[in-house]
N, C-alpha and C. Protein backbone atom coordinates (compact mmCIF):
# COMPACT_ATOMS: atom_id res chain seq x y z
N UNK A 1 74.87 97.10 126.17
CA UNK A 1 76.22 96.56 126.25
C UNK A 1 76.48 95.62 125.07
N UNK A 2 75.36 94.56 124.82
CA UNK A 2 75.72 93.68 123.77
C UNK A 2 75.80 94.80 122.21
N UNK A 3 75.28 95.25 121.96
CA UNK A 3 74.97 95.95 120.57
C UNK A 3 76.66 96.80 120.47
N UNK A 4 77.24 97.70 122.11
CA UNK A 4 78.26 98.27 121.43
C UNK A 4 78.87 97.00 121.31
N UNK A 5 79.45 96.11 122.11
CA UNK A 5 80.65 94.98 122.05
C UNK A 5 80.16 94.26 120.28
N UNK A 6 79.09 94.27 119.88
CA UNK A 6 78.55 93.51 118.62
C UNK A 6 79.28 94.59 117.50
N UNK A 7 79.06 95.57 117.69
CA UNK A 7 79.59 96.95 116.75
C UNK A 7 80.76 96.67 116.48
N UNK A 8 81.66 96.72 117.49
CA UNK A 8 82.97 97.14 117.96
C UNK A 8 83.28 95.86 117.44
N UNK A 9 82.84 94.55 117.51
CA UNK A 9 83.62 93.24 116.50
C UNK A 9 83.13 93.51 115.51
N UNK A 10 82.43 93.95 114.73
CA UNK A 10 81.91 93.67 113.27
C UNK A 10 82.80 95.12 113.07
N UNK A 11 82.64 95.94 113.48
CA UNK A 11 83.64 97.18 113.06
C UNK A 11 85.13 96.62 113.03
N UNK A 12 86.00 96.10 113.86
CA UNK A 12 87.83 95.58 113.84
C UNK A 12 87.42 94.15 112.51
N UNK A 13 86.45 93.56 112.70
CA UNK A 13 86.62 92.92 111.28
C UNK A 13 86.10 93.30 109.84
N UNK A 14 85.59 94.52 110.10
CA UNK A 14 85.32 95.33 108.64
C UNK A 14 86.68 95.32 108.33
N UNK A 15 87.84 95.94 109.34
CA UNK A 15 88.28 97.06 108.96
C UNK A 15 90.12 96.59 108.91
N UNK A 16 90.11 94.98 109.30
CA UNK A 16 90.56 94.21 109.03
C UNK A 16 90.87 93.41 107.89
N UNK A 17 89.80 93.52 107.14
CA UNK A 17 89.29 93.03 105.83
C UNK A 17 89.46 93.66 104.90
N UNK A 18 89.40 95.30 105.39
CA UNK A 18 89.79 96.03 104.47
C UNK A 18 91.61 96.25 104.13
N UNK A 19 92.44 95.96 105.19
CA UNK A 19 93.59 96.28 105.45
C UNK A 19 94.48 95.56 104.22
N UNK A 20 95.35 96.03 104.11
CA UNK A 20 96.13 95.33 102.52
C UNK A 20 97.35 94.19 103.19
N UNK A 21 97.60 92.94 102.44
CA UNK A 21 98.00 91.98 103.21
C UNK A 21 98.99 91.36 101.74
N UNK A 22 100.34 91.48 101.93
CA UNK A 22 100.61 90.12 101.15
C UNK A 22 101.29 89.15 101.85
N UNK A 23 100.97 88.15 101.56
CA UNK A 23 101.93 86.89 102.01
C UNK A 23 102.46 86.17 101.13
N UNK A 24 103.55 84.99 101.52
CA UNK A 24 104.18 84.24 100.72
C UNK A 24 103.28 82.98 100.25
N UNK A 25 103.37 82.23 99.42
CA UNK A 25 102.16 81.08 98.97
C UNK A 25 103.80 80.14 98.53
N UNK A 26 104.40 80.57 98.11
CA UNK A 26 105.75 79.56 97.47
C UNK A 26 106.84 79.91 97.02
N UNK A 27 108.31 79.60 96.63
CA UNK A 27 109.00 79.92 96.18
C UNK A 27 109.61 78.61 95.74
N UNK A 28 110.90 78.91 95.01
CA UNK A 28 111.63 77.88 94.20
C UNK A 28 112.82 78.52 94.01
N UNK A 29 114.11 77.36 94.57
CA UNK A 29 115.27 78.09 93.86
C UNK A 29 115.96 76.44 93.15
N UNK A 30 116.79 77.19 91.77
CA UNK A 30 117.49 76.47 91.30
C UNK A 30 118.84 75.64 91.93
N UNK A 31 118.69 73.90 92.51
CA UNK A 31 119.63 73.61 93.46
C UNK A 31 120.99 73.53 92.75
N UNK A 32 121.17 73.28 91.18
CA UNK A 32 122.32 72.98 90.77
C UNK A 32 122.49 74.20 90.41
N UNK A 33 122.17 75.24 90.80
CA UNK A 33 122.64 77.02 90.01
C UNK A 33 122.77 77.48 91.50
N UNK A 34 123.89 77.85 91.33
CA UNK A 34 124.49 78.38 92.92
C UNK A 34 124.37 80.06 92.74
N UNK A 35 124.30 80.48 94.03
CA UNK A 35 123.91 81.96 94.30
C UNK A 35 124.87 83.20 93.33
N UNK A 36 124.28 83.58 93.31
CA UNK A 36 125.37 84.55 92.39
C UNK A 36 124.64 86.12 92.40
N UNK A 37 125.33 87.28 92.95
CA UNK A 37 124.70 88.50 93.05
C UNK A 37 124.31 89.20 91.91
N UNK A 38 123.24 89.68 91.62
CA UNK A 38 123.21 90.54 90.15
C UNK A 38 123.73 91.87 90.49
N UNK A 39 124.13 91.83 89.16
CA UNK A 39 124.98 93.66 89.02
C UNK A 39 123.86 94.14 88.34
N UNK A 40 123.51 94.08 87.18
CA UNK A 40 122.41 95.00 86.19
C UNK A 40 121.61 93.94 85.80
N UNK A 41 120.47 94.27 86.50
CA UNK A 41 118.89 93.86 85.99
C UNK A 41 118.24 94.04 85.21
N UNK A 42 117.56 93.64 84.32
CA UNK A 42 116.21 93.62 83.58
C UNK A 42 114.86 93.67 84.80
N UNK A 43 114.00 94.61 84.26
CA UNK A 43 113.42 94.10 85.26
C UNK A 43 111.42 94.08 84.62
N UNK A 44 110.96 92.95 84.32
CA UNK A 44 110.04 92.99 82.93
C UNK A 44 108.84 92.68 83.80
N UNK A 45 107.59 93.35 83.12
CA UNK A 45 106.25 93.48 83.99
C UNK A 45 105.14 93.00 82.64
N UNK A 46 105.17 91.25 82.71
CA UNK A 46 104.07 90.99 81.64
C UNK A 46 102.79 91.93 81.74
N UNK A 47 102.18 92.28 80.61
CA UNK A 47 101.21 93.04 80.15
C UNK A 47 100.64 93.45 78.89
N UNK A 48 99.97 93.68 78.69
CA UNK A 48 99.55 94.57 77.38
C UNK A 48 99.43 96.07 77.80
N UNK A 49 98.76 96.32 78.67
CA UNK A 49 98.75 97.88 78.99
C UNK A 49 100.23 98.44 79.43
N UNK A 50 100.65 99.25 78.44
CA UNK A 50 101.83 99.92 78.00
C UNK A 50 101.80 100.82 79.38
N UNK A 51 100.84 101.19 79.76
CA UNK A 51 100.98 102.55 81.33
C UNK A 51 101.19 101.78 82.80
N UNK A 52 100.66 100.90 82.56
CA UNK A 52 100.90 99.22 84.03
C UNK A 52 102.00 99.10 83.80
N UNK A 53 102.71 98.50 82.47
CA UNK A 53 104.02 98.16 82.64
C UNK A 53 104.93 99.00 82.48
N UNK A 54 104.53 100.54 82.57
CA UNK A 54 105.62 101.40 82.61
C UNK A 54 105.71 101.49 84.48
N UNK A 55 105.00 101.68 85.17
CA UNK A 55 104.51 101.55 85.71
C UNK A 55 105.36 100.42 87.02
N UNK A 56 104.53 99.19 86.95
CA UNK A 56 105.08 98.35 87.60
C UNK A 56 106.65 98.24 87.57
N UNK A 57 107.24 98.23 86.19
CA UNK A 57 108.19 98.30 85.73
C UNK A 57 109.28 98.88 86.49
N UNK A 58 108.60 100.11 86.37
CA UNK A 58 109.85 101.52 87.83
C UNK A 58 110.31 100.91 88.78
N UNK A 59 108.73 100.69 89.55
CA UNK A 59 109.06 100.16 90.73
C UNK A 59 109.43 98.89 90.93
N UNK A 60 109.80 97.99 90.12
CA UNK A 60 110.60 96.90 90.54
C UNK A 60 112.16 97.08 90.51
N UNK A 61 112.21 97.97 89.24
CA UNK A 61 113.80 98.08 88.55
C UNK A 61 114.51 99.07 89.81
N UNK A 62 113.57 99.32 90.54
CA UNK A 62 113.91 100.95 91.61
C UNK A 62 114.35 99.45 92.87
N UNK A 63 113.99 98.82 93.11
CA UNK A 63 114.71 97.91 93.95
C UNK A 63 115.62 96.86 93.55
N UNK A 64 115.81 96.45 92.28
CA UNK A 64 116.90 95.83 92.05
C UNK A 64 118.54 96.48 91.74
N UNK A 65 119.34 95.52 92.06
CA UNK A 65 120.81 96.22 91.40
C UNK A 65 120.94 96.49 89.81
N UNK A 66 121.45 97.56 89.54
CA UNK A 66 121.28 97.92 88.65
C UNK A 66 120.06 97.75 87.74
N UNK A 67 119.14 98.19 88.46
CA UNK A 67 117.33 97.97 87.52
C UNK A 67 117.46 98.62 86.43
N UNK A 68 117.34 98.11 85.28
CA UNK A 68 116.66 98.73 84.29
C UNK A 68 115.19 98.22 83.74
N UNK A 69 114.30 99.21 83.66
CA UNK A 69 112.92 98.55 83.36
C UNK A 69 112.86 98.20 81.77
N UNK A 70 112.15 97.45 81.47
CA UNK A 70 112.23 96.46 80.32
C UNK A 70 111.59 97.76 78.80
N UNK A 71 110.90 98.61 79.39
CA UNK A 71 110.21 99.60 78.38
C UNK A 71 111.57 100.46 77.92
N UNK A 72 112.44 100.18 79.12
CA UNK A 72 113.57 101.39 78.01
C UNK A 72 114.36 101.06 77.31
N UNK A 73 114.40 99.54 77.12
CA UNK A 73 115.22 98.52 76.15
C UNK A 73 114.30 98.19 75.32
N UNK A 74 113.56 97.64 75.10
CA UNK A 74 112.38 97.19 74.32
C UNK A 74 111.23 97.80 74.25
N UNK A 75 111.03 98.57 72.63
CA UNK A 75 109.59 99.16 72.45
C UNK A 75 108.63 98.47 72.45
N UNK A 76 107.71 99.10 72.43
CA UNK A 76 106.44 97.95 72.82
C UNK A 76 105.79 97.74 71.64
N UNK A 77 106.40 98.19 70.12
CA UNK A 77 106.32 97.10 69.39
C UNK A 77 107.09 96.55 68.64
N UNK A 78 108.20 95.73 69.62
CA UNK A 78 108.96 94.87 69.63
C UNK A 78 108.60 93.55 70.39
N UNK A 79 107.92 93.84 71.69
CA UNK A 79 107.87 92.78 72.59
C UNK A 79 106.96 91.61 72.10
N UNK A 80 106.39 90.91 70.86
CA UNK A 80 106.48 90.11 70.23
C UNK A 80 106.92 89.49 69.18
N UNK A 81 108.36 89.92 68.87
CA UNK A 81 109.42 89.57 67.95
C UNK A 81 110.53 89.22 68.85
N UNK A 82 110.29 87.59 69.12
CA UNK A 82 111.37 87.46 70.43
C UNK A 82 113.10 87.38 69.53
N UNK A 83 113.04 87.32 68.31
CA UNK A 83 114.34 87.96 67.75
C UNK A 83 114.99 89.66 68.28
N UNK A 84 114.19 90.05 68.55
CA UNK A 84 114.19 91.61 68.79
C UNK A 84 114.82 91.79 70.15
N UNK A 85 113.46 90.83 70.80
CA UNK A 85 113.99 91.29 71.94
C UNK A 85 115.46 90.64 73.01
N UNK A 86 115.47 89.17 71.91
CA UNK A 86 117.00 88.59 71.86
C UNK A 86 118.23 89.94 72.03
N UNK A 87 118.33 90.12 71.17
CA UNK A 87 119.23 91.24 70.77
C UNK A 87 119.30 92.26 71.21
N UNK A 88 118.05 92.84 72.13
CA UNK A 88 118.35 94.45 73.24
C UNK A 88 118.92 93.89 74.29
N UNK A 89 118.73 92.36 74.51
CA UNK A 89 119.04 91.90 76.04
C UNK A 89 120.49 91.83 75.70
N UNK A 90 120.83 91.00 74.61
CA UNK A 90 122.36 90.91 74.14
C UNK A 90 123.02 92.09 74.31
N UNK A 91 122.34 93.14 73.61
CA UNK A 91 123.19 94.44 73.75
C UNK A 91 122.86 95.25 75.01
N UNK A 92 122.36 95.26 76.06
CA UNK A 92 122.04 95.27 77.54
C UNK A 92 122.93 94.95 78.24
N UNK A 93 123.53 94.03 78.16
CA UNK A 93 124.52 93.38 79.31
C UNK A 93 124.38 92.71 80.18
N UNK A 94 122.91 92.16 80.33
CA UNK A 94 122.23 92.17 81.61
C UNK A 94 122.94 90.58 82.20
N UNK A 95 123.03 90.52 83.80
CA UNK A 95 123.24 89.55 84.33
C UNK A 95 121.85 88.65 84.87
N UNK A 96 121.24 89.35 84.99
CA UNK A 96 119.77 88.40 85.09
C UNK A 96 118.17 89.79 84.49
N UNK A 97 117.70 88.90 84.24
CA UNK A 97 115.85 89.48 84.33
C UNK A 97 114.92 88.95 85.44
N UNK A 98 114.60 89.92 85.73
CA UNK A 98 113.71 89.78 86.50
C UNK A 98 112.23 89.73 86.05
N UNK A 99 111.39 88.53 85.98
CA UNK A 99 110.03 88.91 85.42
C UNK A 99 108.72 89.04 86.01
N UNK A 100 108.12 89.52 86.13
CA UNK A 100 106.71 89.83 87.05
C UNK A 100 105.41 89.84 86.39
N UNK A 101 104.35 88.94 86.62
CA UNK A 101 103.43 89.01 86.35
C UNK A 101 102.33 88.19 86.94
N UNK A 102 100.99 88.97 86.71
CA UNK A 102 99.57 88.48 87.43
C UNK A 102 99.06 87.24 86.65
N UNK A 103 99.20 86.28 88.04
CA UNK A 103 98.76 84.84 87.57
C UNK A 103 97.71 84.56 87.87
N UNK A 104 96.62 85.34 88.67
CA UNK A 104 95.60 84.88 89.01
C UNK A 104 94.90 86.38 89.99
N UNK A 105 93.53 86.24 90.25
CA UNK A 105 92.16 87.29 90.71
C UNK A 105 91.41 87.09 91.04
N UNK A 106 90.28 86.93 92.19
CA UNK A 106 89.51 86.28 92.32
C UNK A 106 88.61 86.97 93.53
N UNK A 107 87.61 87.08 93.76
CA UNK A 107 86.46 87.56 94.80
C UNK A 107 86.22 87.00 95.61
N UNK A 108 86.78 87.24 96.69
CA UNK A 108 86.12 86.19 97.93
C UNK A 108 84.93 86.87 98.80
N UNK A 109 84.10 86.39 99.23
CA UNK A 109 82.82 86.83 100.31
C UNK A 109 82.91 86.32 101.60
N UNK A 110 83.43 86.80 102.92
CA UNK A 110 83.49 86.42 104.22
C UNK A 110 82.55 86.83 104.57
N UNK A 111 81.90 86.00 105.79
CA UNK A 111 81.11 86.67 106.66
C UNK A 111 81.75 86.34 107.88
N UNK A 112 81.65 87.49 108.80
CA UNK A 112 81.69 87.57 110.19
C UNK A 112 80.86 87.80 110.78
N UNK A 113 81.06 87.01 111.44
CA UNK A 113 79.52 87.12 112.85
C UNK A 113 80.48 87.91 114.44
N UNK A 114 79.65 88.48 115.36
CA UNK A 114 79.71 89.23 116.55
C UNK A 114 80.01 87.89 117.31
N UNK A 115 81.02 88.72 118.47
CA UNK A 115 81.42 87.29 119.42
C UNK A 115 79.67 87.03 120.37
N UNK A 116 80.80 86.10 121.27
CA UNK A 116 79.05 85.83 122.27
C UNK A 116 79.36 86.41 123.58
N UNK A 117 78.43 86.64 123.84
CA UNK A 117 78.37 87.51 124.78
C UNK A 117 77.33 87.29 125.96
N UNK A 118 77.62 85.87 126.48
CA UNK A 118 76.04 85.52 127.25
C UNK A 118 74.66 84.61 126.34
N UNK A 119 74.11 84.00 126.68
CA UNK A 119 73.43 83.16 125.95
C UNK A 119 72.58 83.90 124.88
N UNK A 120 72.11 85.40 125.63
CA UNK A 120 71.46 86.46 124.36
C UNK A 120 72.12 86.56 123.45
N UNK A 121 73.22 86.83 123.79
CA UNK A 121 74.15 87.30 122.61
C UNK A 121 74.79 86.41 121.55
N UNK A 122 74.84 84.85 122.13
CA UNK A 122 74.94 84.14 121.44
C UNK A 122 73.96 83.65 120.41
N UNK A 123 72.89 84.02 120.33
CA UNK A 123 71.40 83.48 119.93
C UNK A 123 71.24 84.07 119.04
N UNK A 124 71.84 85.43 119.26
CA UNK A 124 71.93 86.63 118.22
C UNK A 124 72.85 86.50 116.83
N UNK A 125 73.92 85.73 117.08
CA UNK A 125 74.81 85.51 115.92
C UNK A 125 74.59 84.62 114.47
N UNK A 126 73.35 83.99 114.85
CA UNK A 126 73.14 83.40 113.37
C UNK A 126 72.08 84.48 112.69
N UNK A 127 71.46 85.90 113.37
CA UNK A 127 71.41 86.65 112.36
C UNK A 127 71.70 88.03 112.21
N UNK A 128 72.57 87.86 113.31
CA UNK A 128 73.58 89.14 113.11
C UNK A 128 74.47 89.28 112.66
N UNK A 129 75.15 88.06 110.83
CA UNK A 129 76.50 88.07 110.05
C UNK A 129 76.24 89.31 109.10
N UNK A 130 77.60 89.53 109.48
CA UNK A 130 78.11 90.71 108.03
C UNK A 130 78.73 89.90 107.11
N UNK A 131 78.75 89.79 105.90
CA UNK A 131 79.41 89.57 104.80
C UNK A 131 80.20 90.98 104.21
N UNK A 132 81.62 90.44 103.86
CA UNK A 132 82.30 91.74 103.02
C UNK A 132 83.05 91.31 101.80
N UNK A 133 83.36 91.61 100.91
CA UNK A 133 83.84 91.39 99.58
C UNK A 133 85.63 91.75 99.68
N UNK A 134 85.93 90.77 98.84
CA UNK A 134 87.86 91.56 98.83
C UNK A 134 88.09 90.64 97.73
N UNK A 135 89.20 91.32 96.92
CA UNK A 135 89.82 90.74 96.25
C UNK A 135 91.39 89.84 96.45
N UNK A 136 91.62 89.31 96.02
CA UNK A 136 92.78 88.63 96.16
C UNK A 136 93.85 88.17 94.44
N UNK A 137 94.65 88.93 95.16
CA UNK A 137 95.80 88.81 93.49
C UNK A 137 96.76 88.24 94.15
N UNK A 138 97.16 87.03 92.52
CA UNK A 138 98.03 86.40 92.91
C UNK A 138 99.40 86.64 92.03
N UNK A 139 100.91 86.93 92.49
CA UNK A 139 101.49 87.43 91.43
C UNK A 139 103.00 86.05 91.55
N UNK A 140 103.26 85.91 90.11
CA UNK A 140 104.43 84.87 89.89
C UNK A 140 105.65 86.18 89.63
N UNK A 141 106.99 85.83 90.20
CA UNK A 141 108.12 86.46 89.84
C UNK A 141 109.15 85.25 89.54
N UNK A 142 110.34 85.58 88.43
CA UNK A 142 111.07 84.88 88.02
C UNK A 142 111.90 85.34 87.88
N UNK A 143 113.29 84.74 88.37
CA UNK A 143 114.75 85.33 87.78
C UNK A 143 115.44 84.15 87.20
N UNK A 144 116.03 84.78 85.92
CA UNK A 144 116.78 84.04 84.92
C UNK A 144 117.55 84.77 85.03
N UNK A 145 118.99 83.73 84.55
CA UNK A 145 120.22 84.31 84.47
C UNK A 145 120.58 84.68 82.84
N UNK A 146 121.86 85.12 82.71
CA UNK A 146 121.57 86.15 81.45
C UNK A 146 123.09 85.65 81.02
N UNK A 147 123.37 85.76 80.16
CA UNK A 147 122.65 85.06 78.64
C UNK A 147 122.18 83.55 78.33
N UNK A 148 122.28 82.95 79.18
CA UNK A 148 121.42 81.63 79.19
C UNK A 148 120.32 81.71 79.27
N UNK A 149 119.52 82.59 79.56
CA UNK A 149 117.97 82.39 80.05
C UNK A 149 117.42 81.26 80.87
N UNK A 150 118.41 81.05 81.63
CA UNK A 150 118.10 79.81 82.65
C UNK A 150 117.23 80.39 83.82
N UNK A 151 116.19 80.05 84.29
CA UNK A 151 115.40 79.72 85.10
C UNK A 151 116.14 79.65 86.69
N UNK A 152 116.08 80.04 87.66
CA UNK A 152 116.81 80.17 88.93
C UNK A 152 116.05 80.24 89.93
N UNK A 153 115.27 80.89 89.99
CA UNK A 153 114.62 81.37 91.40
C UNK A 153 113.18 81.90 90.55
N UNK A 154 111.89 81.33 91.07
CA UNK A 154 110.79 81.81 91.30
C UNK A 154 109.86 81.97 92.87
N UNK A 155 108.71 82.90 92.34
CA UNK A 155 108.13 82.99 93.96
C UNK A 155 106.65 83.65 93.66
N UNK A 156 105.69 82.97 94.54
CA UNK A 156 104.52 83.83 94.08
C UNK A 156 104.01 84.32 95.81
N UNK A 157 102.97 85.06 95.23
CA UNK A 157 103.06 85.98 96.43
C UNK A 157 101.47 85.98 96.50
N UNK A 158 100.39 86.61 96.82
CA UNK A 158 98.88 86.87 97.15
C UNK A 158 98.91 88.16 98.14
N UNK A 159 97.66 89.24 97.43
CA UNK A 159 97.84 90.44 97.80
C UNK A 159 96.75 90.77 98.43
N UNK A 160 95.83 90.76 99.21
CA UNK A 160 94.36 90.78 99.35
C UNK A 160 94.11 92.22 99.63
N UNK A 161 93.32 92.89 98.60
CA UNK A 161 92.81 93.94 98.53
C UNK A 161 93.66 95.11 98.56
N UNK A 162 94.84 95.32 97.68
CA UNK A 162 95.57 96.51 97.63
C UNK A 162 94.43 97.54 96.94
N UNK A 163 95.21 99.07 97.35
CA UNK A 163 94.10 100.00 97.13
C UNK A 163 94.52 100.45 95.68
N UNK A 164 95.39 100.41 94.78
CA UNK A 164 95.18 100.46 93.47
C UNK A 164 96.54 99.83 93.24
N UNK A 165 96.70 99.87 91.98
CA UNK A 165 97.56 99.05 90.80
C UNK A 165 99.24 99.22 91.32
N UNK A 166 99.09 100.55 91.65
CA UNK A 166 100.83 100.97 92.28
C UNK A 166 101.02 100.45 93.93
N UNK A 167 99.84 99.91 94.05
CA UNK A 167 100.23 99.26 95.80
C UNK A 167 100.40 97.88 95.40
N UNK A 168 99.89 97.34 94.78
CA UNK A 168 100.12 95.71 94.14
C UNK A 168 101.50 95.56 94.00
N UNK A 169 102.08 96.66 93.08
CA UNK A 169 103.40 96.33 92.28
C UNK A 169 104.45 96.81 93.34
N UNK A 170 104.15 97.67 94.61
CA UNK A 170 104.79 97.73 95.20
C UNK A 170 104.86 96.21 96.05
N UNK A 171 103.82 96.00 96.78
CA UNK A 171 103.84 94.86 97.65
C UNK A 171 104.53 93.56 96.85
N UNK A 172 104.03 93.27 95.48
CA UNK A 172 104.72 91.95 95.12
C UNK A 172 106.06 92.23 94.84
N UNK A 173 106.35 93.62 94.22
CA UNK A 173 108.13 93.84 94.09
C UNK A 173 108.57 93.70 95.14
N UNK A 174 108.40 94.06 96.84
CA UNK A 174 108.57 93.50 98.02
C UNK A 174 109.21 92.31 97.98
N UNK A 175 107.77 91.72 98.01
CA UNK A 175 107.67 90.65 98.45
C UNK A 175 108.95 89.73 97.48
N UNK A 176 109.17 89.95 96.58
CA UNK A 176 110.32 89.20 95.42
C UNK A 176 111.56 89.31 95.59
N UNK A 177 112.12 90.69 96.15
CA UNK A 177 113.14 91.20 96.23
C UNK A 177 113.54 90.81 97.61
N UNK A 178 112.59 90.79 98.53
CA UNK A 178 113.00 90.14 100.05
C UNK A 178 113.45 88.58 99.91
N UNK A 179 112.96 87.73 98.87
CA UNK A 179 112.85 86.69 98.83
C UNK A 179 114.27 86.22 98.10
N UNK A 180 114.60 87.24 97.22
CA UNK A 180 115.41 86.78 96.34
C UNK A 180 117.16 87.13 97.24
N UNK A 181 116.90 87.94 98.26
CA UNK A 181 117.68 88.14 99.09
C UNK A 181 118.19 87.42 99.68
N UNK A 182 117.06 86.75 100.54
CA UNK A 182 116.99 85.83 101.41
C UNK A 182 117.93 84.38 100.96
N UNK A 183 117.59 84.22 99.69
CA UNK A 183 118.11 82.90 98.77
C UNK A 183 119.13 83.47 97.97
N UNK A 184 120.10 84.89 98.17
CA UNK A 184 121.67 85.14 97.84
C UNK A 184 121.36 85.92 96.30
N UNK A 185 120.39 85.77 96.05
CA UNK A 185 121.15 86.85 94.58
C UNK A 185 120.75 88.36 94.29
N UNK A 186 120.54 88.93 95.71
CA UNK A 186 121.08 90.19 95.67
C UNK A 186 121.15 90.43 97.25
N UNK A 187 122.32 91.38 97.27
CA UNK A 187 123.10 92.40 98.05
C UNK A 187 122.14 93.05 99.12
């Protein structure tokens, strides 16, 4: 009896651990910049890898109003000639950008131990821990308004253990777009 009930917790917290999670960690909105809906977005995915930020890119611009992703205005070797990229935004139209990027990564090691189960079973738990590994990403989003480049609304988010690169950018584009809702500047 003790060994299945010991299984059966170390199994729901494997498998728990494994499950993909984001939550909120913070946000910020601008108090003297009042709500205002965007019509056409920018929607920009810091990076160097040109296939991530095509990438992330989609799927953010695919939930904002009028998304456009930042790779089809700006070549990617432009995006360190901020004269350059002055001037696609100018000729863009855009009412705000949206910006996204990974601020932080890190490895955490849990261990879980089996509940108790009777004094045996309790006796049993300092050497019956599992340890499991997960990662945790942390992502910053920012909206500026356009053509000021004023600063408005930020929010960071923490992703623990998405199963690749396109579940990240989905969950934190989520997580940004719910937020930015929530606080009026989009529809």
């Amino acid at each position: 009896m003790y060994r299945t009930a010991a299984l059966v917790t170390i199994a729901g917290g494997l498998l728990a651990a494994c499950t993909n999670s984001t939550r909120y960690v913070s946000s910020w909105k601008d108090p003297a910049t009042p709500s205002f809906h965007l019509q056409r977005t920018l929607a920009v995915y810091m990076t160097k890898e040109a296939g991530l930020r095509r990438m992330a890119e989609d799927r953010l611009a695919s939930r904002l109003p009028g998304g456009v992703p930042s790779y089809r205005v700006i070549p990617d070797d432009q995006l360190t000639d901020l004269d350059s990229v002055r001037a696609h935004l100018a000729a863009g139209n855009f009412d705000g950008v949206v910006v996204m990027r990974l601020v932080g990564e890190e490895t955490a090691v849990t261990t879980a131990y089996p509940g108790f189960y009777g004094y045996w079973g309790y006796w049993n738990t300092a050497y019956g821990a599992v340890a499991y590994t997960s990662k945790l990403y942390s992502v910053e989003t920012t909206l500026y308004t356009m053509p000021s480049g004023k600063l408005v609304w930020m929010g960071r988010s923490e992703t623990i253990d998405p199963k690749n690169q396109n579940k990240l950018a989905d969950y934190s584009a989520n997580f940004a777009v719910n937020n930015m809702k929530k606080d009026g500047y989009i529809r």
